[in-house]
Protein backbone atom coordinates (compact mmCIF):
# COMPACT_ATOMS: atom_id res chain seq x y z
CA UNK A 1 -17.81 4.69 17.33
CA UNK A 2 -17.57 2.27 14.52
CA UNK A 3 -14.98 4.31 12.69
CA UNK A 4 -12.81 4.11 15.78
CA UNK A 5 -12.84 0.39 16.16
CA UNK A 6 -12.73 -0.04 12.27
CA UNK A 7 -9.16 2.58 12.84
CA UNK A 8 -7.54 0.15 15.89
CA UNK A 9 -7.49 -2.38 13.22
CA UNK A 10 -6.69 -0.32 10.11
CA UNK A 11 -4.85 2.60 10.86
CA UNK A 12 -5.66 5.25 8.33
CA UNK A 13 -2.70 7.09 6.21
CA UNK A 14 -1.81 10.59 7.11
CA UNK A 15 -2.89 13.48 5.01
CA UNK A 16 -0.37 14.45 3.24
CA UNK A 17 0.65 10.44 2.42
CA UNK A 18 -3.39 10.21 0.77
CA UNK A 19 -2.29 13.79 -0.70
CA UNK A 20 0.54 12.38 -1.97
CA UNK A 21 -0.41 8.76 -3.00
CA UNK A 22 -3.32 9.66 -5.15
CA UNK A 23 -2.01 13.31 -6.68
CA UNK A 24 -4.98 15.26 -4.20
CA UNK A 25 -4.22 19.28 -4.62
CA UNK A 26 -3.34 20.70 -1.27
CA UNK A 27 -5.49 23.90 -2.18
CA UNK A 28 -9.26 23.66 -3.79
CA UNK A 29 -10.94 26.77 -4.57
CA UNK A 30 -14.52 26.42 -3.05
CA UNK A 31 -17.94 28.09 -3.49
CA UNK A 32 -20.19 27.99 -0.19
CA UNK A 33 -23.58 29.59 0.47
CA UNK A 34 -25.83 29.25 2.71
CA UNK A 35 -29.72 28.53 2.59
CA UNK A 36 -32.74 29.85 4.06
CA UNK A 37 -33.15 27.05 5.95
CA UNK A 38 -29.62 27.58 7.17
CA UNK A 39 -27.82 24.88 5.53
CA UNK A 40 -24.29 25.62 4.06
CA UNK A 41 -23.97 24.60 0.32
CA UNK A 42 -20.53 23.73 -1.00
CA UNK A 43 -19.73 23.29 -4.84
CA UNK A 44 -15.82 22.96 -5.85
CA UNK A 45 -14.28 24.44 -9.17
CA UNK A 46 -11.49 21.83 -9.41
CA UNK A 47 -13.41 18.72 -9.29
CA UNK A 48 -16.95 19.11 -11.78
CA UNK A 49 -20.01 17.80 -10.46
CA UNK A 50 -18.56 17.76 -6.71
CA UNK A 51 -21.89 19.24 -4.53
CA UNK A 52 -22.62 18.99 -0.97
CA UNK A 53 -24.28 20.37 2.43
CA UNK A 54 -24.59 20.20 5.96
CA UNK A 55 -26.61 21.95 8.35
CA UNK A 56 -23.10 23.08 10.41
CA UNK A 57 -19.38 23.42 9.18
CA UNK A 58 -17.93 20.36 10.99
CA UNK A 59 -20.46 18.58 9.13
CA UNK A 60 -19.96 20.33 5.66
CA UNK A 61 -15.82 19.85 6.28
CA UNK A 62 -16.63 16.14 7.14
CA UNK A 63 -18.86 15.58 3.65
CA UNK A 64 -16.32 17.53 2.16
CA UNK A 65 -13.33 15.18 2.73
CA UNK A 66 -15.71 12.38 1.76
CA UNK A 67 -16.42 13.93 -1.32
CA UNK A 68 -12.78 14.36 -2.43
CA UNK A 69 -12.16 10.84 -1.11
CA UNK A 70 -14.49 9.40 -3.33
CA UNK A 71 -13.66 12.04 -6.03
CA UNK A 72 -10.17 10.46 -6.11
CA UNK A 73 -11.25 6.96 -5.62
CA UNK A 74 -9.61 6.54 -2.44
CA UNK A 75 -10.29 3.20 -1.19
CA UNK A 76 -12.08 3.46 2.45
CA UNK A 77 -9.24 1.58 4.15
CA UNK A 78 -6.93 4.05 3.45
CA UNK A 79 -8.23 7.19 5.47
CA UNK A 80 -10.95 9.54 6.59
CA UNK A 81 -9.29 13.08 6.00
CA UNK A 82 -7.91 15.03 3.53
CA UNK A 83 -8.30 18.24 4.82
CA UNK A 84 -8.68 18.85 8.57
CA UNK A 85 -9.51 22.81 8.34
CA UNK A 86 -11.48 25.08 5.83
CA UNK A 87 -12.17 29.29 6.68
CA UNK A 88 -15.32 30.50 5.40
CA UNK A 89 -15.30 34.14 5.17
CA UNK A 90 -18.50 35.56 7.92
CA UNK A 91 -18.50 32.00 9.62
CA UNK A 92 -14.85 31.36 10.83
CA UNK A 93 -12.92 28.51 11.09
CA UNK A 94 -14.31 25.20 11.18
CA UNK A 95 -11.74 22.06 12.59
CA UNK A 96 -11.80 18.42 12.78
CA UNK A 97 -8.34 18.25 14.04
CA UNK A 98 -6.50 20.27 16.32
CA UNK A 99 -2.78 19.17 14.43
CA UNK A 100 -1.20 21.74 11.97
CA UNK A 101 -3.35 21.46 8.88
CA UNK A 102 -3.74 22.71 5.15
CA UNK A 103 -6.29 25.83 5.49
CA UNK A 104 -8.86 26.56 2.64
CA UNK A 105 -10.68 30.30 2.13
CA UNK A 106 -13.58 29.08 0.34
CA UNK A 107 -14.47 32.75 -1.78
């Protein structure tokens, strides 16, 4: 709810203008397991050291656009999303927006 308000004020950039702006890869190749305790763990070969999980796949796409935000020191203000779709192979498709987006198979 916050994040909307915050948005009426600040309108964030598009995608592909973050993409563009601060040199963000449109494709990253990902590594995702899952847990026993059913959490889905997400490492990325392109950017070292970048780790995360969620207990669901919105959530893991949402900490995963974070992640890459704050990878490539985008400031906040700027945007929310990078990437608004990822495919993980046995899980399907997991979407934050229903627009045309990039896609990612994570392997």
């Amino acid at each position: 709810m916050l994040n909307k308000i915050f948005r009426l004020f600040f309108p964030a950039l598009s995608s592909e203008e973050i993409k563009k702006k601060y040199n963000i890869p449109d494709t990253f190749h990902l590594k995702i397991r899952m847990t026993n305790d059913g959490y889905f763990t997400l490492a990325c070969e392109e950017l070292p050291g970048l780790i995360t999980e969620a207990n669901n796949g919105k959530k893991l796409l949402e900490m995963f656009n974070d992640a890459v935000l704050t990878y490539y020191n985008v400031p906040k203000i700027e945007g929310d999303i990078v990437h608004d779709q990822m495919n993980i192979d046995g899980y399907g498709a997991f979407t934050l927006k229903t627009e045309p987006s990039t896609v990612f198979q994570a392997t």
